[in-house]
Protein backbone atom coordinates (compact mmCIF):
# COMPACT_ATOMS: atom_id res chain seq x y z
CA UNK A 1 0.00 0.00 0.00
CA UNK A 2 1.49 3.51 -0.69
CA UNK A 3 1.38 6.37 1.31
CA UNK A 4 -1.18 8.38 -0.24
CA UNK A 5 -3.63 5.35 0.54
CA UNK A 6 -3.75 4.78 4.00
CA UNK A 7 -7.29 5.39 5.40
CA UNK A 8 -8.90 4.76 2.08
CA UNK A 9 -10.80 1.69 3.40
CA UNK A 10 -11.97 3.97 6.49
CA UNK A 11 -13.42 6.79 4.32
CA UNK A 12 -14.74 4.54 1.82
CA UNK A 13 -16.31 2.34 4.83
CA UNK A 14 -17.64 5.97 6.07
CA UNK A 15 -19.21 6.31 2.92
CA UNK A 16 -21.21 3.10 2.85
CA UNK A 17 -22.30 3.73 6.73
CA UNK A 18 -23.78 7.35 4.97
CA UNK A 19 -25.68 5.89 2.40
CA UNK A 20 -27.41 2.84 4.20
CA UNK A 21 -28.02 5.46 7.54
CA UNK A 22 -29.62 8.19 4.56
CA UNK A 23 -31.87 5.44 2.87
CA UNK A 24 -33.12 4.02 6.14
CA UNK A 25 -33.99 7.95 7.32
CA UNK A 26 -35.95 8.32 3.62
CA UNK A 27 -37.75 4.95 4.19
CA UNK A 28 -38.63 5.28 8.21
CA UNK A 29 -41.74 7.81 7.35
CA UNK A 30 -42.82 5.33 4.50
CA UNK A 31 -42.82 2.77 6.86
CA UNK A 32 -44.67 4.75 9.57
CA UNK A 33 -47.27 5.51 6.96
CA UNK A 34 -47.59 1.70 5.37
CA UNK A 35 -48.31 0.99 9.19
CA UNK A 36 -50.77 3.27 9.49
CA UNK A 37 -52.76 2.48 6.49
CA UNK A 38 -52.88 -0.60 7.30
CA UNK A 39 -54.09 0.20 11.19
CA UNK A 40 -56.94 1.70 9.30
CA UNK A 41 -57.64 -1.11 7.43
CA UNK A 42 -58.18 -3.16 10.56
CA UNK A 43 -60.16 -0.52 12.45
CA UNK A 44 -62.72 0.32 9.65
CA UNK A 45 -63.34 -3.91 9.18
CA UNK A 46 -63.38 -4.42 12.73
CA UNK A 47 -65.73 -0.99 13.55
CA UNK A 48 -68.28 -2.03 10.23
CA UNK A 49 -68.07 -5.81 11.61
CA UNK A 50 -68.62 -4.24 15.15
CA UNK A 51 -71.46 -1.97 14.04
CA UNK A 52 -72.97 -4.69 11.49
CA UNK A 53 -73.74 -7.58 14.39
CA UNK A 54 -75.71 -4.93 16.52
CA UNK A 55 -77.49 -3.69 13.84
CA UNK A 56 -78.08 -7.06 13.25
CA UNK A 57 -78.97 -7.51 16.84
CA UNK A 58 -76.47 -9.59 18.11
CA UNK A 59 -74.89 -7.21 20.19
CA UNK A 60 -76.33 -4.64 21.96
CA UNK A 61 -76.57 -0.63 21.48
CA UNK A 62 -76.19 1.26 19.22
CA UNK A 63 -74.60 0.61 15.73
CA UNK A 64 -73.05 3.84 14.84
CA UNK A 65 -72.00 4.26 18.70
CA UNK A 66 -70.48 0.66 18.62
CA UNK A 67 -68.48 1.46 15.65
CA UNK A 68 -66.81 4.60 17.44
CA UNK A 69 -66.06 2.70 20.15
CA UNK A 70 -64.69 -0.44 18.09
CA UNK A 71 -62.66 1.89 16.03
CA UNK A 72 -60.90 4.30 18.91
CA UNK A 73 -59.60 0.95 20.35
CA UNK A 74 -57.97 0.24 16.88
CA UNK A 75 -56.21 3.72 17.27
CA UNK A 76 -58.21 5.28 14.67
CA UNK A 77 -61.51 7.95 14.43
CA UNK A 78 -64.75 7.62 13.43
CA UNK A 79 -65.13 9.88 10.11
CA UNK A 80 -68.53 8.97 9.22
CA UNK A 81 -71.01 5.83 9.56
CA UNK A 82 -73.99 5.43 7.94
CA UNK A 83 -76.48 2.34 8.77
CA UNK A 84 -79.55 1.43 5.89
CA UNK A 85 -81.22 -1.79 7.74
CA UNK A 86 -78.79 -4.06 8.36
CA UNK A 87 -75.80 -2.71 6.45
CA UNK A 88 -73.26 -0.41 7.99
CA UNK A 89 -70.77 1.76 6.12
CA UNK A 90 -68.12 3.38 8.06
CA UNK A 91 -64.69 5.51 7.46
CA UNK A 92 -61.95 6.01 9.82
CA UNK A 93 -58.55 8.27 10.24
CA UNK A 94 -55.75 7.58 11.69
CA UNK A 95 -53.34 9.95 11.83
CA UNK A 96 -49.79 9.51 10.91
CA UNK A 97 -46.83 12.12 11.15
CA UNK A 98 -48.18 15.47 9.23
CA UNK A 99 -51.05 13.79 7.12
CA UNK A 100 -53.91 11.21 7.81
CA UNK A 101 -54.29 8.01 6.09
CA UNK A 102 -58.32 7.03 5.78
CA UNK A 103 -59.71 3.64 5.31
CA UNK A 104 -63.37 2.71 5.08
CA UNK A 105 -65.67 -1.06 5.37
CA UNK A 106 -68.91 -1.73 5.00
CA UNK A 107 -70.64 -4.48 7.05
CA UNK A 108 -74.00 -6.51 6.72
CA UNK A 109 -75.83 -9.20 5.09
CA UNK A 110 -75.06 -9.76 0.99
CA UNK A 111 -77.36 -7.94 -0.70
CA UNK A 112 -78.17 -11.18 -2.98
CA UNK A 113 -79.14 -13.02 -0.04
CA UNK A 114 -82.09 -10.27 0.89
């Protein structure tokens, strides 16, 4: 090795450290997002599942109420809920570093069945 390349393999090692630190600081907030759409996901089934078996009387209360409740312990909001007879249509937020990723189900007997 000659003089002028001692340290080569530490700045060049420096240099790979950079760019793996700098791609897993661009892809943290995608990942915090990609969770958080799919924590929507699971609270709007489970709130329109929740809100669909009372309206279908199998639980108690009411259906709109249920779904609020169903989807705040999923960490998300109730946006909107709308029952017609038996089927329930909600959307839910959950909010994710400056935005808010929205997600929506709808729950109740197939309509080819009625």
């Amino acid at each position: 090795m000659t003089r002028g390349e001692e340290g080569a393999g530490t700045v060049a090692a420096l240099g790979v450290i950079a760019a793996v630190v700098a791609v897993l600081v661009l892809l943290a907030p995608l990942a915090v997002l990609l969770e958080a759409s799919h924590r929507a996901a699971a609270a709007a089934d489970a709130a329109a599942l929740a809100a669909g078996d009372t309206a279908l009387g199998l639980s108690t209360g009411v259906p709109c109420d249920r779904a609020e409740q169903t989807a705040a312990a999923g960490g998300a909001r109730l946006e909107a809920c709308e029952q017609r007879g038996d089927l329930v249509r909600v959307r839910v937020r959950v909010d994710a570093l400056a935005t808010s990723v929205r997600a929506g189900a709808v729950a109740g007997p197939d309509p080819v069945d009625g």
